[in-house]
Protein backbone atom coordinates (compact mmCIF):
# COMPACT_ATOMS: atom_id res chain seq x y z
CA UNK A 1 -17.82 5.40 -2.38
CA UNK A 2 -18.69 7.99 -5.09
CA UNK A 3 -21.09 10.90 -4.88
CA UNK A 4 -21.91 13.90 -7.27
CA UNK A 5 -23.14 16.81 -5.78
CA UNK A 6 -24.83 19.47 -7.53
CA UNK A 7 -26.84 23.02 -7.00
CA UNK A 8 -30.18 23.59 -7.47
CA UNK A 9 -29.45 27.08 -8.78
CA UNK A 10 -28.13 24.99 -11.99
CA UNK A 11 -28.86 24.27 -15.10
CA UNK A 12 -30.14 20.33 -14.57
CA UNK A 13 -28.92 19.71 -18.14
CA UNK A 14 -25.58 20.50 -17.20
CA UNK A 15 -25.57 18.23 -14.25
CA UNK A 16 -26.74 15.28 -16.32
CA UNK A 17 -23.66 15.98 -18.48
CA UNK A 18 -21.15 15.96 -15.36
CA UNK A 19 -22.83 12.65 -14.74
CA UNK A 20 -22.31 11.33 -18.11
CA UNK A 21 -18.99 12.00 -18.55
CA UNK A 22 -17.62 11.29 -14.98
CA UNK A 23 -19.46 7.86 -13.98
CA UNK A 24 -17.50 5.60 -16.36
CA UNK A 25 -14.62 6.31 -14.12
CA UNK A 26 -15.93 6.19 -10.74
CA UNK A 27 -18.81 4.13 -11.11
CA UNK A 28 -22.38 4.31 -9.81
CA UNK A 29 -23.09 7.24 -7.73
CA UNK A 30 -24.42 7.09 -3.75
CA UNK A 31 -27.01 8.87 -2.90
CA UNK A 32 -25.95 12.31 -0.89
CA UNK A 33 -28.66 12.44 1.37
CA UNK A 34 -28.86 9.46 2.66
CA UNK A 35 -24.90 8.09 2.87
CA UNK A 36 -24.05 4.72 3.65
CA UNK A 37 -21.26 4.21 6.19
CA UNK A 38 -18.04 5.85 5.06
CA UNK A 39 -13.98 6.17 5.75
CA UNK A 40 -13.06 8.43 2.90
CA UNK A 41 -15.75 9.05 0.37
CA UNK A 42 -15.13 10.77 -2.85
CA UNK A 43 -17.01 13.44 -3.18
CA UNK A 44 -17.38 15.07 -7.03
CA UNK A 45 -18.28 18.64 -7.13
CA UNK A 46 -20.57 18.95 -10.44
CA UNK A 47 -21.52 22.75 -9.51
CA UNK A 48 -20.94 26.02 -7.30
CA UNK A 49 -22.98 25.96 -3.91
CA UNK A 50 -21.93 22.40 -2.88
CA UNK A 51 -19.88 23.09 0.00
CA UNK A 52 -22.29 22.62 3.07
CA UNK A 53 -24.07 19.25 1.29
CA UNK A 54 -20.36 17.98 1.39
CA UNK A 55 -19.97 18.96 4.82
CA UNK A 56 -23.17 17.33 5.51
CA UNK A 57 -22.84 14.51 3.72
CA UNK A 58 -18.92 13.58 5.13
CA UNK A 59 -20.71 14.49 8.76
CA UNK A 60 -23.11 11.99 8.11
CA UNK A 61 -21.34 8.99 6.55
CA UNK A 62 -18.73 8.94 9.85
CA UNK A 63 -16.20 9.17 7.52
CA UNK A 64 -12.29 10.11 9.06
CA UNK A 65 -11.73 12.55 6.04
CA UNK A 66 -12.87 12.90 2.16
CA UNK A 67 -11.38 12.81 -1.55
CA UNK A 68 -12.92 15.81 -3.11
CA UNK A 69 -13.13 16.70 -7.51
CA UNK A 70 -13.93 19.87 -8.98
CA UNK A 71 -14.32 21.17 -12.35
CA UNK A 72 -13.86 24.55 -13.85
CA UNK A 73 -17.17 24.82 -14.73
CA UNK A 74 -19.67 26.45 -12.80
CA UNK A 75 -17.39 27.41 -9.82
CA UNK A 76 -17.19 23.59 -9.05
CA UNK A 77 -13.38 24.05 -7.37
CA UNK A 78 -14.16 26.76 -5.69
CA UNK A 79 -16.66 24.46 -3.83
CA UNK A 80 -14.38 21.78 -3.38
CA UNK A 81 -11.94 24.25 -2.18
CA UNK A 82 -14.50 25.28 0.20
CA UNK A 83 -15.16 22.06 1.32
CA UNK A 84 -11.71 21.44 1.92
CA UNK A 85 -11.06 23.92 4.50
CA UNK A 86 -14.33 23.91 6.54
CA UNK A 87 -13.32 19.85 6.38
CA UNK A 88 -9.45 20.64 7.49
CA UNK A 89 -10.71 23.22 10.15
CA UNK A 90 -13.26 20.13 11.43
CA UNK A 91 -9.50 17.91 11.86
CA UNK A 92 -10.38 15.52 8.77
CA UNK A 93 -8.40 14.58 6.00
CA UNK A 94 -9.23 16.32 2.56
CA UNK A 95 -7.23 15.58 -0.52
CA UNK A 96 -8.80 17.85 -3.85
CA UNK A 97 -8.25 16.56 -7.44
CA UNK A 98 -8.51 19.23 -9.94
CA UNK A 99 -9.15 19.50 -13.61
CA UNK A 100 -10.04 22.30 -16.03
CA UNK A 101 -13.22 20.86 -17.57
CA UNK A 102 -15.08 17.78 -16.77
CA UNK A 103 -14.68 16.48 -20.50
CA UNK A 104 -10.98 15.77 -19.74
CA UNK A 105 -10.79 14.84 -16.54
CA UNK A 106 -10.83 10.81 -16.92
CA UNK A 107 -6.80 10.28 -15.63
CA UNK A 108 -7.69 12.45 -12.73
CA UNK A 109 -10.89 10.67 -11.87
CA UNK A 110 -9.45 7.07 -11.88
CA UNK A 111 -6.67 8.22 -9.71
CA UNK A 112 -8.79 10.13 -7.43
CA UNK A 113 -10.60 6.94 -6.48
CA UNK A 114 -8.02 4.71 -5.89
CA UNK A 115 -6.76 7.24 -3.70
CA UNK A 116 -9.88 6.60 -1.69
CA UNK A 117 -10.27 3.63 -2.21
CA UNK A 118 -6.61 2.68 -1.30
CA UNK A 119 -6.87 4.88 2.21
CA UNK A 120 -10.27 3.19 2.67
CA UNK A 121 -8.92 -0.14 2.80
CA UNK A 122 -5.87 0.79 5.25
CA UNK A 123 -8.75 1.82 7.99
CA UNK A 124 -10.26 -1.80 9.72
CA UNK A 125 -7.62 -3.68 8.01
CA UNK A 126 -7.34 -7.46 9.09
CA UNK A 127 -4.16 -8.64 9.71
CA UNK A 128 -2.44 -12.30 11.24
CA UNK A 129 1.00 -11.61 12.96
CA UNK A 130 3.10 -14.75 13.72
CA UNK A 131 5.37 -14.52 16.10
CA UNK A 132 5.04 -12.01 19.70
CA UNK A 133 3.05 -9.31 20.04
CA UNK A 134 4.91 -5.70 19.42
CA UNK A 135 4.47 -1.63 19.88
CA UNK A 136 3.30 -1.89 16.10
CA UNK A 137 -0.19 -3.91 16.67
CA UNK A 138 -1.29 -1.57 19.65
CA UNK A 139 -0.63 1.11 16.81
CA UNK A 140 -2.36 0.36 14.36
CA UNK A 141 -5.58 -0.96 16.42
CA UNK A 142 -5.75 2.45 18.27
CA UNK A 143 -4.85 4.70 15.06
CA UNK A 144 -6.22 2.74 12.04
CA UNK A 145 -8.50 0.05 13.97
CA UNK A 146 -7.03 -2.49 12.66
CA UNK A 147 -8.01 -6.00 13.81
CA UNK A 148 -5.01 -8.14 14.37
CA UNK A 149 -4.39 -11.58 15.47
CA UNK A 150 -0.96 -12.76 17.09
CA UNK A 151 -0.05 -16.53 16.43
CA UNK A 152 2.37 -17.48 18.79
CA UNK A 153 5.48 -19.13 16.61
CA UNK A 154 4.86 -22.43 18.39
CA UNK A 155 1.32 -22.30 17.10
CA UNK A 156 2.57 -21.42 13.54
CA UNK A 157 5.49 -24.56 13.81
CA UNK A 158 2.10 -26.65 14.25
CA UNK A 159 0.29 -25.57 11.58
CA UNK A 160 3.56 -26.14 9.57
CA UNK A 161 4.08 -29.59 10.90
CA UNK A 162 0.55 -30.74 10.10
CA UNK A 163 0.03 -29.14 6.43
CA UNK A 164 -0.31 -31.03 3.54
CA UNK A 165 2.31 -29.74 1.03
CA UNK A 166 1.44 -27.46 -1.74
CA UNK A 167 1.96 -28.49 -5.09
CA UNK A 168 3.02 -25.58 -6.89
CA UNK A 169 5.67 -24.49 -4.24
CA UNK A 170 6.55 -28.20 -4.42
CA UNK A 171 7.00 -28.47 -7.96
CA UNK A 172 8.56 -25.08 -8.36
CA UNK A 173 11.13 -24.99 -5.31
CA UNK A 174 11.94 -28.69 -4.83
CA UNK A 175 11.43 -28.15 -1.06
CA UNK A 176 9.01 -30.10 0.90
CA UNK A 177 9.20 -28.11 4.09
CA UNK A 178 9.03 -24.37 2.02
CA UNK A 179 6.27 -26.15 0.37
CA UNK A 180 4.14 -26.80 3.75
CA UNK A 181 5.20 -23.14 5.19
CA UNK A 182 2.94 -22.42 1.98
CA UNK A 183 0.50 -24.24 3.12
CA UNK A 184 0.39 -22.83 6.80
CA UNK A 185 0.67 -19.65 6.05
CA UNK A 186 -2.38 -19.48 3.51
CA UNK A 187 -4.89 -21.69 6.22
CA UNK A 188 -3.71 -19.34 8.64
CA UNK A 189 -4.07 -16.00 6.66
CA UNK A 190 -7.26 -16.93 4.78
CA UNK A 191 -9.72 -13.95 5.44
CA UNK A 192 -7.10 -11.49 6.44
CA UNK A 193 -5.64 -8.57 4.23
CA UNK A 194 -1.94 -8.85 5.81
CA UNK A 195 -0.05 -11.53 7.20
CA UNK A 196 3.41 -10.38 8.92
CA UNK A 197 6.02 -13.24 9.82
CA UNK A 198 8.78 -13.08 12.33
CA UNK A 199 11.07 -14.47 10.40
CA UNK A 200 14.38 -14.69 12.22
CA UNK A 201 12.82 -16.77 15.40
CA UNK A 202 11.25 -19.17 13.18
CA UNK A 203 14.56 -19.73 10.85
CA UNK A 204 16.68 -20.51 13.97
CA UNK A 205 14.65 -22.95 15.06
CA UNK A 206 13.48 -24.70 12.00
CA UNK A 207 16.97 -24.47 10.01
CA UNK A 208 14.27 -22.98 7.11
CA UNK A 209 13.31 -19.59 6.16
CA UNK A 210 10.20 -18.64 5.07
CA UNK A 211 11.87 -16.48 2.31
CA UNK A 212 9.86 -18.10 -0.56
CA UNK A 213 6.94 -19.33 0.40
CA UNK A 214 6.66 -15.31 0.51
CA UNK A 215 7.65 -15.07 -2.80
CA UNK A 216 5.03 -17.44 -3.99
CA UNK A 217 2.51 -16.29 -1.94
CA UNK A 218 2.73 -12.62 -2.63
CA UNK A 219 2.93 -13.27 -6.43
CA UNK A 220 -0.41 -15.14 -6.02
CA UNK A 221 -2.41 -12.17 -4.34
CA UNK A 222 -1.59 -12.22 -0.71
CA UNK A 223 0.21 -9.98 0.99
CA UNK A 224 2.71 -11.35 3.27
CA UNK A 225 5.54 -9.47 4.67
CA UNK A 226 8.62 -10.33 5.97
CA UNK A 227 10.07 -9.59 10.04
CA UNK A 228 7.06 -9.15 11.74
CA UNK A 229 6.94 -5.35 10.26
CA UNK A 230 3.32 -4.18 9.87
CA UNK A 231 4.67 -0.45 9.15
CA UNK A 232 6.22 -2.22 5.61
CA UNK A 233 2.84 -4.58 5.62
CA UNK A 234 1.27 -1.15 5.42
CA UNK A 235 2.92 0.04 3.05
CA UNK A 236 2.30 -3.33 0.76
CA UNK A 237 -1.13 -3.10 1.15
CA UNK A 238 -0.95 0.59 -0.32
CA UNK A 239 0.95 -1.04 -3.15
CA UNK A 240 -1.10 -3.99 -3.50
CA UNK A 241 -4.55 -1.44 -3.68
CA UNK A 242 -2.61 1.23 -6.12
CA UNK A 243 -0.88 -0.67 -8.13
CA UNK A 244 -1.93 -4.48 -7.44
CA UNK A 245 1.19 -5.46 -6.98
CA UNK A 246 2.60 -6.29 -3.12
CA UNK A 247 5.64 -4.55 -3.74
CA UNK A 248 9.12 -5.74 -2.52
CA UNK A 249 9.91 -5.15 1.28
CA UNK A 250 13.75 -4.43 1.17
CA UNK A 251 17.02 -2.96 2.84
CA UNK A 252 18.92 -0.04 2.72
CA UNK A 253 22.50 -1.43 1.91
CA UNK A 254 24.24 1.90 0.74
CA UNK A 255 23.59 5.03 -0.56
CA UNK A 256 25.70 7.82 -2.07
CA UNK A 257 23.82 11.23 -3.53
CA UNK A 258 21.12 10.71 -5.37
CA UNK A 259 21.89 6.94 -5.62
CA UNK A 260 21.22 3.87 -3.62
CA UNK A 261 21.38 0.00 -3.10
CA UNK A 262 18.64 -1.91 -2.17
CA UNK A 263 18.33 -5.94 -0.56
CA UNK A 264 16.62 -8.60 0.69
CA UNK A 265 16.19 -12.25 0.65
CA UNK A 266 12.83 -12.07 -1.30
CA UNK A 267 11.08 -10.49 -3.78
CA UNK A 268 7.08 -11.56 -4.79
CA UNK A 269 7.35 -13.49 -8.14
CA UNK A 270 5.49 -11.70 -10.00
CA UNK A 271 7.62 -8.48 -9.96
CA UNK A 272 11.04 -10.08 -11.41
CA UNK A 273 11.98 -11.50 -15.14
CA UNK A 274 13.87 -13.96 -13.26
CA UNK A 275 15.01 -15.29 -10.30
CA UNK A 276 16.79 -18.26 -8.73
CA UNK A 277 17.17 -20.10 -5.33
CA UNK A 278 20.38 -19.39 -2.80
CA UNK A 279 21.57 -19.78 0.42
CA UNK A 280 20.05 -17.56 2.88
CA UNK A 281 22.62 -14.28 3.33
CA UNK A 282 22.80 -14.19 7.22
CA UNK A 283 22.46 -17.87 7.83
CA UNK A 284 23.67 -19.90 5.45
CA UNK A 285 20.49 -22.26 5.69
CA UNK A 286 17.76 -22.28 2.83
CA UNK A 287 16.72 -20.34 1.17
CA UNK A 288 17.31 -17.28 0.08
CA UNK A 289 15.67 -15.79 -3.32
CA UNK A 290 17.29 -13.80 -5.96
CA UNK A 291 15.23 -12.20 -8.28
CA UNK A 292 16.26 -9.70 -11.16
CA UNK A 293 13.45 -6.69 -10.59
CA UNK A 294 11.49 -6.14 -13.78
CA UNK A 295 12.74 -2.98 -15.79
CA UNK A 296 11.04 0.63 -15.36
CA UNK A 297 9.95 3.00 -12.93
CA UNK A 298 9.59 2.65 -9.47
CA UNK A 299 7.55 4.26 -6.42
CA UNK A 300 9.46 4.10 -2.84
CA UNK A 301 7.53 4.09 0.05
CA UNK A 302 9.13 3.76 3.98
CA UNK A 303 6.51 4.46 7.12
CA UNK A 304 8.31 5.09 9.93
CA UNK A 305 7.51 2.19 13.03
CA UNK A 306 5.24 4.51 15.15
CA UNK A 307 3.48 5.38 11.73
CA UNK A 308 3.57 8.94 11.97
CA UNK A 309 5.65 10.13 9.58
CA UNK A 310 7.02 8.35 5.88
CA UNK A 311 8.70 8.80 3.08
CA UNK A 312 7.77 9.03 -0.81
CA UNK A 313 9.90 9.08 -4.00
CA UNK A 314 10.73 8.53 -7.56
CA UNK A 315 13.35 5.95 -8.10
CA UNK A 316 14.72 4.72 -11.34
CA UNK A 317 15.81 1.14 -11.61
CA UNK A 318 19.36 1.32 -12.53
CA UNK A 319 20.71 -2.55 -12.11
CA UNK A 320 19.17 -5.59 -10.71
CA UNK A 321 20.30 -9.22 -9.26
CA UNK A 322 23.09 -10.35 -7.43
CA UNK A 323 25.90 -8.38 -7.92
CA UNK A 324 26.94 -8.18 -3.94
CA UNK A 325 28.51 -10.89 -2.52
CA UNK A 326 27.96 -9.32 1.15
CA UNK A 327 24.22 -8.35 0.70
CA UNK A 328 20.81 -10.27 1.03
CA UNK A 329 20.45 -12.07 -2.03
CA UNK A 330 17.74 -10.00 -4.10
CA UNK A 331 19.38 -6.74 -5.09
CA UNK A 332 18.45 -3.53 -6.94
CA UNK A 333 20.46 -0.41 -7.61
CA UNK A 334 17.68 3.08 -8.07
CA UNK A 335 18.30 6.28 -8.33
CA UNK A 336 16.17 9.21 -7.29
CA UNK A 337 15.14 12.51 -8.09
CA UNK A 338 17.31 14.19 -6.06
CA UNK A 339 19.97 13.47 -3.58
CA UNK A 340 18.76 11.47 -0.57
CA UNK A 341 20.56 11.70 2.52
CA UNK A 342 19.20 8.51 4.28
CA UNK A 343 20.82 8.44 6.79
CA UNK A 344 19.08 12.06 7.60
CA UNK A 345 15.69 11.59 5.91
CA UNK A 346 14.66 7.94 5.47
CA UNK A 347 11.76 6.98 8.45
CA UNK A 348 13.01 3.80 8.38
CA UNK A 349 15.17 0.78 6.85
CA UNK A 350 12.73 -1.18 5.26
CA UNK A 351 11.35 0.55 2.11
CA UNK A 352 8.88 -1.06 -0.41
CA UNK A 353 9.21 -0.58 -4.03
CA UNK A 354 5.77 -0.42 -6.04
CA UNK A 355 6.11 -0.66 -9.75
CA UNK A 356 4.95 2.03 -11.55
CA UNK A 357 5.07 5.58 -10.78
CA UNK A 358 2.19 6.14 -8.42
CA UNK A 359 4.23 8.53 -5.71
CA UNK A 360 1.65 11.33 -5.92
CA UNK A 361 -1.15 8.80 -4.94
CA UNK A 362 0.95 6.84 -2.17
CA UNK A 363 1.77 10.49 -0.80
CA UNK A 364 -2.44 11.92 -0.89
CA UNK A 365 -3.06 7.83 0.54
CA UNK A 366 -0.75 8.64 3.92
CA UNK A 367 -2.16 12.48 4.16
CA UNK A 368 -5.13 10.68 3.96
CA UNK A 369 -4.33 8.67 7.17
CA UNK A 370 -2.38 11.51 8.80
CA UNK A 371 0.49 10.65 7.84
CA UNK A 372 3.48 13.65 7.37
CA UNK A 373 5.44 12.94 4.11
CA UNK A 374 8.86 14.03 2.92
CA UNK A 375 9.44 13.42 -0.37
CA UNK A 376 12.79 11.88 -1.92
């Protein structure tokens, strides 16, 4: 993933101290010259005259785009700068980090290679959809090579039928049948990164939603979304690889100025201080989960269905829980940096909420991909 470049026309000593102080925070270095196979490597700039051994080097690896440091040493960022625009004029992705010297550049280094590493892992993704094939799968096989696999629901009903409860959805829910979707939808996800369930077809025939087996799931690693949406399933896997949570998938219910309201019928367990079983909101039927969001800041993140354009924003979490009687059942009220028209702006309904404030990584991650952004 990580390779330091340097200039023969340097001092060596200075070179060794680039090395020094930058591997703690991106780990062992690749060799340059001999690249192993790549999708978006990060590329550190320790000197001046680096330019065509990144060229080279991205050229070689096969790699869709780059993450690139420099320094202000040693005309390191005017080689990364360089790099960046022969790169851009090639039609790959380039992203540049920056910092004054490379003694205080730690902060920047760490989030530089998530960066890469999170755009890495959206390119050959693995994902299970249950349910019928849609637009979204021939998308993201032709534009991110994704490999997906499409369980019919009838197949997926099986695997519920014939799966041996799991005991901790069993013990927490009280719910043998949300306690077997567990079950089936682990077996049936093992391997893959994403696991997208068409929810709605499956609740009216099985009087059950899959609402928290979701939440259970999710809070234990996997990354399951909700409807069959692999543009939001995208956008959990970004959250899952920058801030390793899943995020929570939810609707727009309102929004006024630089405020809005949020819902759905879950939320991953992991991301609330508490939480309690309902009635589903459309149906009626079980269940329905509504969690309180944990307290702080929040990154917003909505990719359009075509995946060609998204949006990225601040939001501040100002109320949380069930405070709507005619809304899905876990509820959030943010507000953003600015006024948001949705209505105008947002590139979809579902947006995921990532906790933490990692909006200028989520927005290099989709330029990464090719992805236009407008920020909230």
């Amino acid at each position: 993933m990580a390779y330091l470049l340097a200039s023969e026309l340097h001092s060596p000593q200075h070179v060794a101290e680039v090395e020094t102080y930058v591997k703690p925070y991106v780990g062992a270095f690749r060799n340059p010259r001999a690249p192993a196979p790549e999708k978006f490597p990060l590329v550190i700039h320790a000197t001046g005259g680096t330019t065509a051994a990144a060229l080279e080097l991205v050229k070689a690896s096969g790699a869709r785009g780059a993450v690139l440091v420099g320094f202000g040493e040693n005309n390191s960022f005017a080689s990364a700068l360089h790099a960046k625009a022969e790169l851009e004029a090639l039609g790959l992705s380039v992203v540049v980090y920056h910092c004054p010297s490379y003694r205080n550049c730690g902060d920047v280094l760490v989030k530089a290679k998530r960066v890469a590493e999170a755009a890495s892992a959206l390119i050959g993704a693995r994902a299970v959809l249950i349910g019928a094939e849609t637009h979204q799968v021939e998308t993201v096989r032709r534009r991110f090579g994704w490999s997906v696999e499409v369980v019919p629901l009838t197949a997926f009903e099986a695997a519920v039928a014939e799966a041996e409860p799991d005991e901790e959805a069993k013990a927490q829910f009280g719910d043998v049948k949300v306690a077997k979707i567990v079950t089936a939808l682990r077996r049936l996800g093992e391997g893959a990164d994403l696991v997208a369930v068409q929810c709605f077809p499956f609740l009216m025939r099985n009087k059950v939603t899959p609402c928290l087996a979701l939440a259970l799931l999710n809070a234990r690693g996997r990354t399951v979304a909700c409807e069959g949406d692999l543009s939001a399933g995208f956008a959990m896997l970004m959250s899952r690889r920058l801030t390793g949570y899943s995020g929570w998938i939810a609707n727009v219910v309102h929004s006024r100025g630089d405020e809005a309201v949020f819902a759905h019928c879950t939320v991953s367990l992991d991301m609330v201080k508490s939480w309690r079983v309902m009635p589903h909101f459309e149906s009626g039927l079980p269940h329905g989960l509504s969690g309180e969001l944990t307290p702080g800041p929040y990154t917003v993140v909505a990719v359009s269905p075509r995946f060609d354009k998204a949006a990225v924003g601040r939001a501040r979490l100002e109320k949380a829980g069930n405070f709507l009687q005619n809304a899905c059942r876990t509820q959030a009220a943010f507000r953003f940096e600015r006024a948001v028209k949705l209505e105008a702006e947002a590139p979809a309904n579902h947006h995921v909420f990532m906790p933490g404030d990692v909006a200028d990584e989520a927005a290099d991650v989709l330029r990464l991909l090719a992805i236009s952004v407008t920020r909230y």
